[in-house]
C-alpha atoms as a PDB file:
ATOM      1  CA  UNK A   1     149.852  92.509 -26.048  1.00  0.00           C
ATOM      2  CA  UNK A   2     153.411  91.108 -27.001  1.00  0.00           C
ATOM      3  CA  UNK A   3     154.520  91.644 -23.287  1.00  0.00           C
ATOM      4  CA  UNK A   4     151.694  89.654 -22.323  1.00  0.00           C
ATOM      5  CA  UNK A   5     152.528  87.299 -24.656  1.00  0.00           C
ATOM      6  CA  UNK A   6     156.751  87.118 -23.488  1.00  0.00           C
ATOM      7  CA  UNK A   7     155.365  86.284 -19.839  1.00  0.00           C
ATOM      8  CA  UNK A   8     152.888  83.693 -21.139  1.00  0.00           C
ATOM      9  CA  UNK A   9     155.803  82.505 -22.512  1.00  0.00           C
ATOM     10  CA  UNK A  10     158.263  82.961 -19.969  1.00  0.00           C
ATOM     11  CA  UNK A  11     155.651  81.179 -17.656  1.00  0.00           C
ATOM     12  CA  UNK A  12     154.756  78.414 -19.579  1.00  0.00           C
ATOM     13  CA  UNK A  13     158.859  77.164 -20.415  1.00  0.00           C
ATOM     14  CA  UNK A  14     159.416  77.649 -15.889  1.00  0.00           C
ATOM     15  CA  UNK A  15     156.184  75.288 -15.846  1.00  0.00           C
ATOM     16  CA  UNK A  16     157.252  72.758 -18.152  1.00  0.00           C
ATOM     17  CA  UNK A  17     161.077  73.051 -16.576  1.00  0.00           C
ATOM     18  CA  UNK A  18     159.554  72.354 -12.844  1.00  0.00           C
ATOM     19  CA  UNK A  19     157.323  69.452 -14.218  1.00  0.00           C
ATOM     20  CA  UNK A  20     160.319  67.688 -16.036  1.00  0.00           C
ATOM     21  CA  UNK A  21     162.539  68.624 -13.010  1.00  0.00           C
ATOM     22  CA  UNK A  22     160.213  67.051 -10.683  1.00  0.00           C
ATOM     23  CA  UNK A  23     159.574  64.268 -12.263  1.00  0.00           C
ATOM     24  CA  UNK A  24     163.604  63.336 -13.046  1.00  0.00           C
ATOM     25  CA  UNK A  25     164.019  63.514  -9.012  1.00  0.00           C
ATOM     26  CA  UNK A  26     161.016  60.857  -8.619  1.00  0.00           C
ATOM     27  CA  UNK A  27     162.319  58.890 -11.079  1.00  0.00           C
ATOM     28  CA  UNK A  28     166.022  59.222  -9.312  1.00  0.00           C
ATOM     29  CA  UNK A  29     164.468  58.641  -6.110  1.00  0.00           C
ATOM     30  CA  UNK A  30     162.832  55.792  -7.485  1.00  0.00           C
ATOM     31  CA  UNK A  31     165.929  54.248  -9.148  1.00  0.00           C
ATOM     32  CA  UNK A  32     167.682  54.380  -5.557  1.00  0.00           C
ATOM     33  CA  UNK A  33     165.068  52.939  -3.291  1.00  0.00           C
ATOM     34  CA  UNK A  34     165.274  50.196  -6.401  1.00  0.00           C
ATOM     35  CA  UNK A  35     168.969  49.916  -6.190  1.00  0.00           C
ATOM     36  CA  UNK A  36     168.992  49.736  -2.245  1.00  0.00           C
ATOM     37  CA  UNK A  37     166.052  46.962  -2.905  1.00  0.00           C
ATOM     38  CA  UNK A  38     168.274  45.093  -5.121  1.00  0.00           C
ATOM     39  CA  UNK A  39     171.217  45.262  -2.489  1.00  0.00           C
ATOM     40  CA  UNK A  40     168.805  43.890   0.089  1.00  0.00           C
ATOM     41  CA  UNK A  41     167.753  40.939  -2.229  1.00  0.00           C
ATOM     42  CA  UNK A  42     171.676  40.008  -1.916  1.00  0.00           C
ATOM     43  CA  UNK A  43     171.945  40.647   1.890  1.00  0.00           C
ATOM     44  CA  UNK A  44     168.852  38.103   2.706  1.00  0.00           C
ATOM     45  CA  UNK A  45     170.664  35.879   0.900  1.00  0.00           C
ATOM     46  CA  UNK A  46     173.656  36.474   3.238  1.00  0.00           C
ATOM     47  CA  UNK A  47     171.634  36.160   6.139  1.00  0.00           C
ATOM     48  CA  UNK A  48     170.427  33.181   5.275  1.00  0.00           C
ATOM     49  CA  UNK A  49     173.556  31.259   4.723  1.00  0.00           C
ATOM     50  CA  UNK A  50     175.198  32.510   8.385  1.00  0.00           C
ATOM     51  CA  UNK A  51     173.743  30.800  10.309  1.00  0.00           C
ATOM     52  CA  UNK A  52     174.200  27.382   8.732  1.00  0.00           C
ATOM     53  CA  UNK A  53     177.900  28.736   8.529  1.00  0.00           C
ATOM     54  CA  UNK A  54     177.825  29.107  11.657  1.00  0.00           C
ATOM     55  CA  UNK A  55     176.307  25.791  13.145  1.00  0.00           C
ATOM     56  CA  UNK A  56     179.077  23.997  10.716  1.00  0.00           C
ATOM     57  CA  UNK A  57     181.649  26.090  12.585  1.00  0.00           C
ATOM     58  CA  UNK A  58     180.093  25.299  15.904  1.00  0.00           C
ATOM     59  CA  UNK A  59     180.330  21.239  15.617  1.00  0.00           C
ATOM     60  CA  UNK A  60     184.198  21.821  15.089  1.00  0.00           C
ATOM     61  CA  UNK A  61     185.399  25.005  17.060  1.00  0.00           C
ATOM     62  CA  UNK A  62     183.293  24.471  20.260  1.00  0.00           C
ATOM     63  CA  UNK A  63     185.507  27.066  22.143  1.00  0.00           C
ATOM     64  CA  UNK A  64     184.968  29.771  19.837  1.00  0.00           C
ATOM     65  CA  UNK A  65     181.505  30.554  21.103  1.00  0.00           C
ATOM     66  CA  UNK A  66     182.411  34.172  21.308  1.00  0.00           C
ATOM     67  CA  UNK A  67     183.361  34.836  17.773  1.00  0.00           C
ATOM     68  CA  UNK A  68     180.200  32.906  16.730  1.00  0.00           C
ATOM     69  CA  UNK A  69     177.954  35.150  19.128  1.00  0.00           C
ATOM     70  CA  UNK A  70     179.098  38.379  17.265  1.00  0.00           C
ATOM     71  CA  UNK A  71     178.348  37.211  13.970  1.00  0.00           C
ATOM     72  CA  UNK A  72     175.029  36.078  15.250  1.00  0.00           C
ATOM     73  CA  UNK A  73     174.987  39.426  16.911  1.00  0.00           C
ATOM     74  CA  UNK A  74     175.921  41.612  13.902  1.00  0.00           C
ATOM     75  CA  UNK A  75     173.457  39.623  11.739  1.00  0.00           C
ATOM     76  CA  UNK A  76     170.460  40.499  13.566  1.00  0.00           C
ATOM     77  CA  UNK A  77     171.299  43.615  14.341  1.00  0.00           C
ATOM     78  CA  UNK A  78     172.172  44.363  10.128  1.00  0.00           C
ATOM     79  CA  UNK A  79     168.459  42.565   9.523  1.00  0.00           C
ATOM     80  CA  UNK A  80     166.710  44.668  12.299  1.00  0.00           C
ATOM     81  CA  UNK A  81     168.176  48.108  10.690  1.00  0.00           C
ATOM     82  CA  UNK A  82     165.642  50.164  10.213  1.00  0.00           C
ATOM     83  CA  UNK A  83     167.015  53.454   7.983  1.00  0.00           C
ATOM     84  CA  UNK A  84     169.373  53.423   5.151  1.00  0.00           C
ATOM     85  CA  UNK A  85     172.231  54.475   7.883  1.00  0.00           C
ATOM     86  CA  UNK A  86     171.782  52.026  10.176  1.00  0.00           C
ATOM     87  CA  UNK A  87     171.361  49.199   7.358  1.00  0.00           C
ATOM     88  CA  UNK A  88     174.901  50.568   6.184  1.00  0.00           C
ATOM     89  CA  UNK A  89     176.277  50.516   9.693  1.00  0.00           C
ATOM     90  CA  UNK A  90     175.467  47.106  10.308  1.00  0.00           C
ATOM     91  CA  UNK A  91     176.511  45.758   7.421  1.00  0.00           C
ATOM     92  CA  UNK A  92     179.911  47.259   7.946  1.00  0.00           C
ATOM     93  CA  UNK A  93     179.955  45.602  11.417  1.00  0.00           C
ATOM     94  CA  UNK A  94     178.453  42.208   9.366  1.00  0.00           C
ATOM     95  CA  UNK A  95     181.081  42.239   6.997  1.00  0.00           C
ATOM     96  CA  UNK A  96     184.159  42.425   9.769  1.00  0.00           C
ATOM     97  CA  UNK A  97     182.288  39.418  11.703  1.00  0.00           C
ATOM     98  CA  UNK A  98     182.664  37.375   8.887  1.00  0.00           C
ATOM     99  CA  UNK A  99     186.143  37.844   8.490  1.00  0.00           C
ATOM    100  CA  UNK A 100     187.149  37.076  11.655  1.00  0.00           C
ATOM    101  CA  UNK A 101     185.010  33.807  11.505  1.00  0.00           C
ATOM    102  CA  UNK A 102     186.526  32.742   8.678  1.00  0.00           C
ATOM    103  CA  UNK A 103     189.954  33.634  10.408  1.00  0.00           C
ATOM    104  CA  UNK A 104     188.839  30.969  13.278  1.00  0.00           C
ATOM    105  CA  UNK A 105     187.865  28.788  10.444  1.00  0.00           C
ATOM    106  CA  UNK A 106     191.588  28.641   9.573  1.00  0.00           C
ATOM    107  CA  UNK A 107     192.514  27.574  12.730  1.00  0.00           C
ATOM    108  CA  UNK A 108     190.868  24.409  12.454  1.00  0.00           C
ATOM    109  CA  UNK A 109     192.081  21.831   9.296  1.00  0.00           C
ATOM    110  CA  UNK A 110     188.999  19.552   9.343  1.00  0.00           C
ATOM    111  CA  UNK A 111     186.807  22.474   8.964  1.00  0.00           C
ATOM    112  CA  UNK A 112     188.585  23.740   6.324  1.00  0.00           C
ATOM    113  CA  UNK A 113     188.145  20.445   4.712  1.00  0.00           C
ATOM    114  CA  UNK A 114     184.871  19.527   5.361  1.00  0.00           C
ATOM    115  CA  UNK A 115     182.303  19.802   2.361  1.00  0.00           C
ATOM    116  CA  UNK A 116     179.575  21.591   3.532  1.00  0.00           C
ATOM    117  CA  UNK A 117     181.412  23.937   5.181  1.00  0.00           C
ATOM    118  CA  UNK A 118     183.493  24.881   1.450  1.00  0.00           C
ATOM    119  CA  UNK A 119     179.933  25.110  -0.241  1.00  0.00           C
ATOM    120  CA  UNK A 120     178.574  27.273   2.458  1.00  0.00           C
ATOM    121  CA  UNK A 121     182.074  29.483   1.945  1.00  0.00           C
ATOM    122  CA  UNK A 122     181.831  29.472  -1.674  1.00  0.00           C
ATOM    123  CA  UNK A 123     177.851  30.446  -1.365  1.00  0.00           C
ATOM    124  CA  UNK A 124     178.893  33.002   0.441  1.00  0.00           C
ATOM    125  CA  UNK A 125     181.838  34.566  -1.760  1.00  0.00           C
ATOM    126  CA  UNK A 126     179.269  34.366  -4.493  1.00  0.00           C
ATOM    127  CA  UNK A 127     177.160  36.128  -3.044  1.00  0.00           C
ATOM    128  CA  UNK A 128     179.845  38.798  -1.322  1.00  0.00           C
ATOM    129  CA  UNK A 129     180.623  39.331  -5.183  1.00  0.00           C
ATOM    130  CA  UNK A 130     177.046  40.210  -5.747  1.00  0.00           C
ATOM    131  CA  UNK A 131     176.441  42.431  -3.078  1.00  0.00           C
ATOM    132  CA  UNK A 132     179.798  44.254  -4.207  1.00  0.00           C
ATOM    133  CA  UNK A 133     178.300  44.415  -7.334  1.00  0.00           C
ATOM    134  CA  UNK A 134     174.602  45.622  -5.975  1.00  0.00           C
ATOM    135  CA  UNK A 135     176.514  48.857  -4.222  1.00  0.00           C
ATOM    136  CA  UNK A 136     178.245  50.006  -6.657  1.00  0.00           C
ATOM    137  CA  UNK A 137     175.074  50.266  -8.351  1.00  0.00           C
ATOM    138  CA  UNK A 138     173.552  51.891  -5.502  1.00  0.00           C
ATOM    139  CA  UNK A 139     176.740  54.187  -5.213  1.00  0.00           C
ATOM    140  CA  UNK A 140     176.421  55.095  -9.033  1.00  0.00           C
ATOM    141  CA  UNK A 141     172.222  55.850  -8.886  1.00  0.00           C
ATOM    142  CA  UNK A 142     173.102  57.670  -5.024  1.00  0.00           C
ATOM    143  CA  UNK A 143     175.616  59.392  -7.058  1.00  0.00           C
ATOM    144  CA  UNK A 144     173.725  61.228 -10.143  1.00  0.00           C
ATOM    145  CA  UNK A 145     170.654  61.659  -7.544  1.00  0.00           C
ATOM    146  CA  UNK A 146     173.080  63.752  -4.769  1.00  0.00           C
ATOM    147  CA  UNK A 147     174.314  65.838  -8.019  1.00  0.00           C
ATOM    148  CA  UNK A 148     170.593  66.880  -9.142  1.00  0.00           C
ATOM    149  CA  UNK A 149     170.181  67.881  -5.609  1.00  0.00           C
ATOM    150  CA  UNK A 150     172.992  69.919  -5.266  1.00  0.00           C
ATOM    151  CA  UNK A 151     173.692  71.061  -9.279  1.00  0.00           C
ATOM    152  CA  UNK A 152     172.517  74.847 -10.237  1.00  0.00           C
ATOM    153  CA  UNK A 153     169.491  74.714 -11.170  1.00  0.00           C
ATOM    154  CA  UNK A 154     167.764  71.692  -9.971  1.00  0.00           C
ATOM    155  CA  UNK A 155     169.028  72.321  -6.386  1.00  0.00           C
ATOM    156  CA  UNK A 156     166.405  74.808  -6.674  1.00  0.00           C
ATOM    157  CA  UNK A 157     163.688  72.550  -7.084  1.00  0.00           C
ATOM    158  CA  UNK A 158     165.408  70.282  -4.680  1.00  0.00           C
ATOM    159  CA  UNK A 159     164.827  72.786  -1.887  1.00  0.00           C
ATOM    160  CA  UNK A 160     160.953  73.408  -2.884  1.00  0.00           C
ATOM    161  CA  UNK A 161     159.750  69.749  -2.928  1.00  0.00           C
ATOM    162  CA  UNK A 162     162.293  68.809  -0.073  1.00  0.00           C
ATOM    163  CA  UNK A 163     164.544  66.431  -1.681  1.00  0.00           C
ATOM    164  CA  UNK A 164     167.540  65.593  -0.301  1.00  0.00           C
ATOM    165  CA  UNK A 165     170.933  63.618  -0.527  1.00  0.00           C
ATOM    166  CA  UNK A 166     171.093  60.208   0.098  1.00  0.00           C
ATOM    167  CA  UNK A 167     173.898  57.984   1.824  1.00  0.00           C
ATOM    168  CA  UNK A 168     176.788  56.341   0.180  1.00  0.00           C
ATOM    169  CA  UNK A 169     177.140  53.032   0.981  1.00  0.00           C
ATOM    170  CA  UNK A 170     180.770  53.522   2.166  1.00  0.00           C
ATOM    171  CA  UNK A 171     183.476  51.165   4.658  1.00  0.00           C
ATOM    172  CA  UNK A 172     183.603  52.721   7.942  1.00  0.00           C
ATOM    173  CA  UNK A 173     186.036  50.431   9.268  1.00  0.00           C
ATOM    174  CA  UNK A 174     189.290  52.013   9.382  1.00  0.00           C
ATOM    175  CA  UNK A 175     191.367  48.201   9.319  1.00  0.00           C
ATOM    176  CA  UNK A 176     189.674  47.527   5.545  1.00  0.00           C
ATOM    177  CA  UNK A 177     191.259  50.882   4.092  1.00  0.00           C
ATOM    178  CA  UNK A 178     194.423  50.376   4.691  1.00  0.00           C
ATOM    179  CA  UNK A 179     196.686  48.873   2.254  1.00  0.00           C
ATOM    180  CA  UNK A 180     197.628  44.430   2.696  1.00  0.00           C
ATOM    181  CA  UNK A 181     200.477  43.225   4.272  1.00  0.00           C
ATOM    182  CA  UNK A 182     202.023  40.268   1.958  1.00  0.00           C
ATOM    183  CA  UNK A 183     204.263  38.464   3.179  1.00  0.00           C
ATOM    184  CA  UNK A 184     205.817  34.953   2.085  1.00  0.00           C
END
């Protein structure tokens, strides 16, 4: 009777451990797929405001057409990602693109001074801030998810309803890890 009773027990705190753990990793699966939403709100934005960059660009630096094709380029092919890696890949690729745009951009002083091509530049730091902001977010919800899928003993659960680690969202690019060069 009281050994009946101890498994009863025993069976009813594994139950209500396995229900709980489940439902924390949907609601930390849920809180990423949010936080990689949130990102994407942010990168639309950023995809909306190259290409009018990039006409402005075009009416002054005519001969650049090649620096303006990859940033056309990386756009689409950031948009037209279709998993989490590729959307990170591409966006790495994006972000480089830019740079070097706004390094042709430099080359030419009218541009530089030209209205609508500082409010497109601003638009766009505003909303490179933002999308700094949206991954560290992502990073930080990525972050406690991976550790209930690998932690003792939620890994355990992990394994039975096939959860898995999701990606960082991390700079490939070797050029933007290494320390700035300032010189005067």
């Amino acid at each position: 009777m009281i050994f009946g009773i101890v498994i009863l027990v025993i069976v009813v705190i594994i139950a209500i451990w396995a229900i709980t753990g489940y439902n924390g990793f949907i609601k930390g699966k849920n809180s990423v797929e949010e936080s990689f939403s949130t990102m994407d709100v942010y990168l639309k934005k950023r995809y909306d405001l190259i290409p009018n960059l990039v006409e402005t660009v075009k009416g002054y630096a005519k001969h650049e057409s090649e620096t303006l094709e990859k940033v056309v380029a990386a756009r689409n092919m950031a948009q037209s990602a279709g998993t989490i890696e590729e959307k990170i890949a591409g966006e790495n690729a994006l972000t480089g693109t830019l740079k070097s745009l706004f390094a042709v951009a430099e080359s030419y002083p009218d541009l530089k001074a030209n209205a609508n091509f500082m409010d497109l530049q601003n638009q766009l730091k505003s909303v490179e801030n933002d999308i700094a902001n949206a991954r560290k977010y992502y990073n930080a919800v990525v972050k406690q998810f991976n550790n209930r899928c690998e932690m003792f003993p939620s890994n355990i659960l992990a394994g039975i309803f096939h959860f898995t680690r999701k990606p960082m969202f991390e700079v490939d690019a070797e050029e933007e890890r290494k320390n700035v060069k300032v010189e005067f």
